[in-house]
Protein backbone atom coordinates (compact mmCIF):
# COMPACT_ATOMS: atom_id res chain seq x y z
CA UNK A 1 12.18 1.18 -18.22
CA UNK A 2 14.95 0.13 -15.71
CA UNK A 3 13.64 0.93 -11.86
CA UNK A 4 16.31 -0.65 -10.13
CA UNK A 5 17.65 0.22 -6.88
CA UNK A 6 20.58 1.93 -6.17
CA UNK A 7 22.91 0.54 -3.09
CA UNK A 8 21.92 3.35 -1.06
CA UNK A 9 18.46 3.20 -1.93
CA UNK A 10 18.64 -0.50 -0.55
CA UNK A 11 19.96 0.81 2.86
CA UNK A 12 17.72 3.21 3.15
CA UNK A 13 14.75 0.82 3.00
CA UNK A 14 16.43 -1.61 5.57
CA UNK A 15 17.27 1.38 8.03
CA UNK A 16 14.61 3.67 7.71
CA UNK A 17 11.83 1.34 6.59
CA UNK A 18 9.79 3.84 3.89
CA UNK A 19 11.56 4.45 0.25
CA UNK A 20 9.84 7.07 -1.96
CA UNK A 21 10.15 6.64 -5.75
CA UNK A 22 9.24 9.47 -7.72
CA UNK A 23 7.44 8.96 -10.83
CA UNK A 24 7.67 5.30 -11.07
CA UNK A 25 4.74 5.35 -13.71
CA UNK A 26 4.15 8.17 -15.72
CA UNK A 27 1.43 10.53 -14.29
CA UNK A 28 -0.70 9.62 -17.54
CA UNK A 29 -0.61 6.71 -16.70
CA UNK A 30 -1.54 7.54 -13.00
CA UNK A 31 -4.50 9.28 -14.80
CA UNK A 32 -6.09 6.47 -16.80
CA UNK A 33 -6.05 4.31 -14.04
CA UNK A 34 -7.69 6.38 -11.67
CA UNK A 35 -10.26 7.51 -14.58
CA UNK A 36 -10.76 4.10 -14.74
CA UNK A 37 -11.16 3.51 -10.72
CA UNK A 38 -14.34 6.09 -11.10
CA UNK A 39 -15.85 4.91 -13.70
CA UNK A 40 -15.66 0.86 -12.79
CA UNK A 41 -18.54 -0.52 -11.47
CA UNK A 42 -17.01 -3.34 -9.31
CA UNK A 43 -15.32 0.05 -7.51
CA UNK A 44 -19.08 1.03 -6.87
CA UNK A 45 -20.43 -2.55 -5.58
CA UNK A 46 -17.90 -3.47 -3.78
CA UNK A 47 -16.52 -0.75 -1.96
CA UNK A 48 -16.77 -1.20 1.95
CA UNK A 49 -16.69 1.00 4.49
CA UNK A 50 -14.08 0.81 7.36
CA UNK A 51 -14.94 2.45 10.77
CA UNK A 52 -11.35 2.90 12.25
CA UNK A 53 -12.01 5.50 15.00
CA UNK A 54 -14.83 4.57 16.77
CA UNK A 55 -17.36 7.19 17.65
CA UNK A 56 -16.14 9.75 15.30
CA UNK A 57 -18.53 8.70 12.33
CA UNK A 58 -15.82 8.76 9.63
CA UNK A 59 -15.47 5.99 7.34
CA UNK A 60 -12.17 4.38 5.25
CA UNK A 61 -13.56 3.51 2.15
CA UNK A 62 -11.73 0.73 0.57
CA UNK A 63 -11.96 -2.22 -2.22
CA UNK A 64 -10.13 -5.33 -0.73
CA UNK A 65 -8.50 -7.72 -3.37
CA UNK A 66 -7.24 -10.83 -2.37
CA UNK A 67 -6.36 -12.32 -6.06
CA UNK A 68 -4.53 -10.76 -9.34
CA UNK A 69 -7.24 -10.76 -12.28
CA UNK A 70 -6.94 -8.98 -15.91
CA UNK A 71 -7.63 -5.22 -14.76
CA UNK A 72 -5.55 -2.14 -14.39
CA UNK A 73 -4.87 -2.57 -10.41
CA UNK A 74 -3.62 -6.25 -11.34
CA UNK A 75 -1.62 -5.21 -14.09
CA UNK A 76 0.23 -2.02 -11.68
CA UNK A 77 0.53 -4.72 -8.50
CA UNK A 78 2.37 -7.32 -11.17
CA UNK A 79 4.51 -4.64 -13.09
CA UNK A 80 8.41 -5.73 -13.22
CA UNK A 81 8.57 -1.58 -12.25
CA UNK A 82 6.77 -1.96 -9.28
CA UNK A 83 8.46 -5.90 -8.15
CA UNK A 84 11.97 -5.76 -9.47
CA UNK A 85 12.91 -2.98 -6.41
CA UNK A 86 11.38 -5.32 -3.98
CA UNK A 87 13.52 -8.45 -5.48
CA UNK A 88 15.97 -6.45 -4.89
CA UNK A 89 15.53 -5.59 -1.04
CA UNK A 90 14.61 -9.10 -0.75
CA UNK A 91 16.54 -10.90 -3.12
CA UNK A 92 13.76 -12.81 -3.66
CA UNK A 93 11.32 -13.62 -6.25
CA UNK A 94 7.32 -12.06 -4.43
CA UNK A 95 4.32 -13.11 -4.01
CA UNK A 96 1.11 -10.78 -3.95
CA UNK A 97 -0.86 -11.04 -0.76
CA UNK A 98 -3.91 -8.43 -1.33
CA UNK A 99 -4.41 -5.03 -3.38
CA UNK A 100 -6.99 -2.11 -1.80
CA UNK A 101 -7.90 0.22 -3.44
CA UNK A 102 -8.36 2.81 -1.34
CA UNK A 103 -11.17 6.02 -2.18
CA UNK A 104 -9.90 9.02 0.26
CA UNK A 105 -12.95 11.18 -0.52
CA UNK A 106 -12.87 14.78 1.25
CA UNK A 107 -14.23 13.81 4.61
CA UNK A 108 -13.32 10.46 4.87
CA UNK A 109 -10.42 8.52 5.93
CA UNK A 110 -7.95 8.29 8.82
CA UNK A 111 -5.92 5.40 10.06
CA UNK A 112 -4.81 5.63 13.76
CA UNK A 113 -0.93 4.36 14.19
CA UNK A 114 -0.01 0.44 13.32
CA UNK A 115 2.18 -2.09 11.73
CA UNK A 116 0.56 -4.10 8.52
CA UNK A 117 2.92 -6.80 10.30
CA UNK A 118 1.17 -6.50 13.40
CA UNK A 119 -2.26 -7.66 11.08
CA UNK A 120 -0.20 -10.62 9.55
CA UNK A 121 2.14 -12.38 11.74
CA UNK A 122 -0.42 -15.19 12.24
CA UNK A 123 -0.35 -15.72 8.53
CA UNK A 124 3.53 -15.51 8.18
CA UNK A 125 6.27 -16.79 9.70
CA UNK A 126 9.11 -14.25 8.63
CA UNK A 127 8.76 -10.64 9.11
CA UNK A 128 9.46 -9.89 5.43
CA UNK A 129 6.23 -8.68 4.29
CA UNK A 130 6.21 -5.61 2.16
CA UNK A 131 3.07 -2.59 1.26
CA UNK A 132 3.38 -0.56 -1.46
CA UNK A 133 1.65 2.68 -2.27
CA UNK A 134 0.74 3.63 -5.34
CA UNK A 135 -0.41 7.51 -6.08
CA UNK A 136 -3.70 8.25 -8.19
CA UNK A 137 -4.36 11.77 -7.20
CA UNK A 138 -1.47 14.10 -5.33
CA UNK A 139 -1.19 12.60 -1.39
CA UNK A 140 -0.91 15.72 0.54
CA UNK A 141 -0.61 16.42 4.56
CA UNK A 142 -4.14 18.47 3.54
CA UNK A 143 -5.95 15.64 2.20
CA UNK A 144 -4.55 13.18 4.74
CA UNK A 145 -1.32 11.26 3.16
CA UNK A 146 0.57 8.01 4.47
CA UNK A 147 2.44 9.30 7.90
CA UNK A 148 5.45 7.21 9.16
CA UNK A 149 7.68 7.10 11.93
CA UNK A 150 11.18 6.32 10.46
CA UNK A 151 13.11 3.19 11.90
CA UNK A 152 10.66 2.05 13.51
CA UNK A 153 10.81 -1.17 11.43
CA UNK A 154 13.78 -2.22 13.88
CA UNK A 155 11.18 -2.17 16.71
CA UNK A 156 9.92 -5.27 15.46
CA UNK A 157 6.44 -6.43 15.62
CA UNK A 158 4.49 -4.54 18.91
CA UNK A 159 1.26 -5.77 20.17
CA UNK A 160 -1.95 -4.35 18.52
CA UNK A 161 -5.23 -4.72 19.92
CA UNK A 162 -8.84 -3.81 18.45
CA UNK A 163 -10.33 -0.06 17.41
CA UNK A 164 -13.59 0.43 15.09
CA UNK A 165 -12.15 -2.13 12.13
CA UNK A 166 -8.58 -1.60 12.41
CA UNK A 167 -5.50 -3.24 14.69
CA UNK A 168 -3.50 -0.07 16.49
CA UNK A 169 -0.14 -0.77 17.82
CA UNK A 170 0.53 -0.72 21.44
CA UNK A 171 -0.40 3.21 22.44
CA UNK A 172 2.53 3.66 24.96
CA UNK A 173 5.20 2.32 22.59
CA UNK A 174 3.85 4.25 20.06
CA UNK A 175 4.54 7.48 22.26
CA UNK A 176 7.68 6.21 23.11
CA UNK A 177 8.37 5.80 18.75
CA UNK A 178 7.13 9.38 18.44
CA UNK A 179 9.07 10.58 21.33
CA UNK A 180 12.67 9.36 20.54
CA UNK A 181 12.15 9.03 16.23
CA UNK A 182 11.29 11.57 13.61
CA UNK A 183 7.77 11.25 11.94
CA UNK A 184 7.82 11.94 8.39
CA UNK A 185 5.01 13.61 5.71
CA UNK A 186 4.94 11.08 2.95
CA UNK A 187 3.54 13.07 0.34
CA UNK A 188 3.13 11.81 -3.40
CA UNK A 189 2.91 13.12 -6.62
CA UNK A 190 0.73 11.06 -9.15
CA UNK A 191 2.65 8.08 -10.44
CA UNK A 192 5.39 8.09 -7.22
CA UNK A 193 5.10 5.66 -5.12
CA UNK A 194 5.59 4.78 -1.23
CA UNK A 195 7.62 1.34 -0.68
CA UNK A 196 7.11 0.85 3.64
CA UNK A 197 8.39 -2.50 5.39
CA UNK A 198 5.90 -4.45 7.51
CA UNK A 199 6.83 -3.49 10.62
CA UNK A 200 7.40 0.27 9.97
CA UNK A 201 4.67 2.30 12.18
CA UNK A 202 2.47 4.29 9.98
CA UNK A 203 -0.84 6.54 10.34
CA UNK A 204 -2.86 8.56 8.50
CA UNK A 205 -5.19 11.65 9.23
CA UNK A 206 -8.81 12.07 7.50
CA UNK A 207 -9.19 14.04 4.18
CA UNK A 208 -9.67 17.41 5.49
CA UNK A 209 -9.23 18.92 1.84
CA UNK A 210 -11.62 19.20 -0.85
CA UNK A 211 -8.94 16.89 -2.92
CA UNK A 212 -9.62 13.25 -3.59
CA UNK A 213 -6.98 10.83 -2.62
CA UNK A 214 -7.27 7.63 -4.31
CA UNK A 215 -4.51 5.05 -4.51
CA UNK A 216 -3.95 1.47 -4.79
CA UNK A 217 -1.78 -0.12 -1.65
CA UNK A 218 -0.44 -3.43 -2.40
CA UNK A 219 0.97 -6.34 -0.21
CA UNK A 220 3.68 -8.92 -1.31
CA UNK A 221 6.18 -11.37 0.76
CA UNK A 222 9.23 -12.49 -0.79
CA UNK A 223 8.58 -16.49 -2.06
CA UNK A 224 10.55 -17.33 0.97
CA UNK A 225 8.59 -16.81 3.49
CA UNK A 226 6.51 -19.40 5.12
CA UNK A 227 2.68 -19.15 5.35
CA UNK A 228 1.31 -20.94 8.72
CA UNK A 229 -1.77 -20.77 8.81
CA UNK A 230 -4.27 -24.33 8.52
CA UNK A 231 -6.23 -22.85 5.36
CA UNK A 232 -4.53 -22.73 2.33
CA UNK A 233 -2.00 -19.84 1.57
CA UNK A 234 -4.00 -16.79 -0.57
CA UNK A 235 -0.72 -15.98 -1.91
CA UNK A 236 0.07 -15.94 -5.74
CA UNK A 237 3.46 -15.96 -7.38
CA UNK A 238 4.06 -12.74 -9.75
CA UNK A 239 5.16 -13.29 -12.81
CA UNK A 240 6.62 -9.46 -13.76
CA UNK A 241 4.69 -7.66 -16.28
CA UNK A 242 6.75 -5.59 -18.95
CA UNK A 243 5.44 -2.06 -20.10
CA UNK A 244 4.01 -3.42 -22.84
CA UNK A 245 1.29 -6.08 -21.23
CA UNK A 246 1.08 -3.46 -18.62
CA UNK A 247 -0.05 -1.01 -21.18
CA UNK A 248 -2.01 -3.95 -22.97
CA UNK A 249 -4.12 -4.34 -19.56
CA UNK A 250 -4.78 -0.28 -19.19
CA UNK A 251 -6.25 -0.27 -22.51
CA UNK A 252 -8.42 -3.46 -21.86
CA UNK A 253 -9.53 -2.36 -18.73
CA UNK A 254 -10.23 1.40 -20.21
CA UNK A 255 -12.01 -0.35 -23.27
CA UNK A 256 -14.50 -2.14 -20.79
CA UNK A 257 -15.31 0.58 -18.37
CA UNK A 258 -16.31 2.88 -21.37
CA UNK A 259 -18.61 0.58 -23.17
C-alpha cells in the first residue's frame, strides 16, 4: 500500500505543523490492535499514572516505551506506512525515540498546552523531532482528542516549566498563540492518524464521554539529527516493515494475548 505524500501534503506539514491521514491502516486493523491493548497484560502492569493538572485528581494513564520489541505497537511504530511520509518531510531515513500507549478512559485524561520539543531539546540538537498519533477508538472533542494551534511550529521552541508530571509552554505566549492563530479539533477515525511537528503547540481536554480513547503516540527524529546528551542515545534506527511482517506481528501478538 503506497502512503506517500503528495507536494501539498508536504507543505502543509512544514506550514501548519499537524497533517491528518485518513485511514492509514484499515479500521480492522485499528480493531485487533486495540483488542489486543485490553487484553495484554504488560498494558495492565505497567500502566502509570500521570498527574498533569495538579489538584484536580485526574490522571493520564499511559504505557511508556522506550525500545521497538516483537508486538503489535512495535510493528505499527516501524510500518513503511507509518515512516515513509515522515522520510519524506524529512528526507531522511528515522529513528524511533519512544511509543505510549495512551488509555483515555471516560474520566481520565487532559494535557494542558506544550511542545514535545520543549520536553526534548536537551536530548537533541536539531528541532526535527516528529509525534505521531495513531487512532484505536474514534478521537472526538467529547472524549477529549489531540487539540492544536496551527503554525505554531514556526514559533520555535518556548520555555516550559513544571505542572503535576507534565512540561506546559510559557502561559502568556500561549495566549498570545491562541489569540493571533486558529486552534483546530483534531478528531480521528479508527486507523487515521495525526502526524504533528515538535514544536507545534498542542493540548488536550479530559474524557468527558463515556467513549474510550486509546491510541498509540509515537516519537521519531530523522537519522540526522544529533543526540547530546552524556548517556548513550535511546534511539533505534527503523528498518520499515511491509504489510506483510506487519500483519505477521498482529497475528503473533493476537496469538499470545489469547492463550
Amino acid at each position: 500500500m503506497s502512503t506517500a505524500l503528495t507536494v501539498d501534503q508536504v507543505e502543509q506539514f512544514r506550514h501548519d505543523g499537524f497533517l491528518v491521514v485518513e485511514s492509514l491502516f484499515d479500521p480492522e486493523e485499528a480493531r485487533r490492535v486495540l483488542e489486543i491493548s485490553h487484553l495484554d497484560p504488560e498494558i495492565a502492569a505497567e500502566a502509570k499514572d500521570n498527574e498533569n493538572h495538579e489538584g484536580d485528581g485526574v490522571a493520564t494513564r499511559l504505557v511508556y516505551r522506550p525500545n521497538l520489541g516483537d508486538n503489535a505497537y512495535s510493528a505499527l511504530a516501524a510500518s513503511q506506512r507509518l515512516v515513509a511520509p515522515m522520510e519524506q518531510i524529512y528526507s531522511s531515513p528515522m529513528c524511533h525515540y519512544y511509543t505510549l500507549n495512551m488509555l483515555k478512559d471516560p474520566g481520565t485524561g487532559g494535557w494542558a498546552w506544550h511542545q514535545d520539543y520543549g520536553y526534548h531539546y536537551k536530548e537533541f540538537f536539531y528541532p526535527n523531532y516528529i509525534s505521531v498519533m495513531v487512532a484505536l477508538d474514534p478521537a472526538t472533542a467529547e472524549n477529549g482528542c489531540l487539540r492544536v494551534v496551527k503554525g505554531s511550529n514556526r514559533l520555535g521552541r518556548l520555555e516550559h516549566s513544571g505542572l503535576g508530571s507534565q512540561l506546559i509552554a510559557n502561559r502568556d505566549r500561549v495566549d498570545l498563540a491562541l489569540e493571533h492563530m486558529e486552534e483546530i479539533t483534531c478528531e480521528l477515525s479508527p486507523g487515521s492518524v495525526l502526524y504533528f511537528d515538535g514544536n507545534i503547540l498542542h493540548a488536550s481536554h479530559q474524557n468527558r464521554s463515556q467513549q474510550s480513547r486509546w491510541s498509540l503516540v509515537i516519537s521519531y527524529v530523522p537519522a540526522s539529527n544529533v543526540w547530546v546528551k552524556q548517556e548513550p542515545s535511546t534511539i533505534t534506527r527503523i528498518e520499515p516493515l511491509d504489510d506483510g511482517a506487519l500483519e505477521e506481528a498482529i497475528a503473533r501478538h493476537e496469538a499470545l494475548v489469547n492463550k
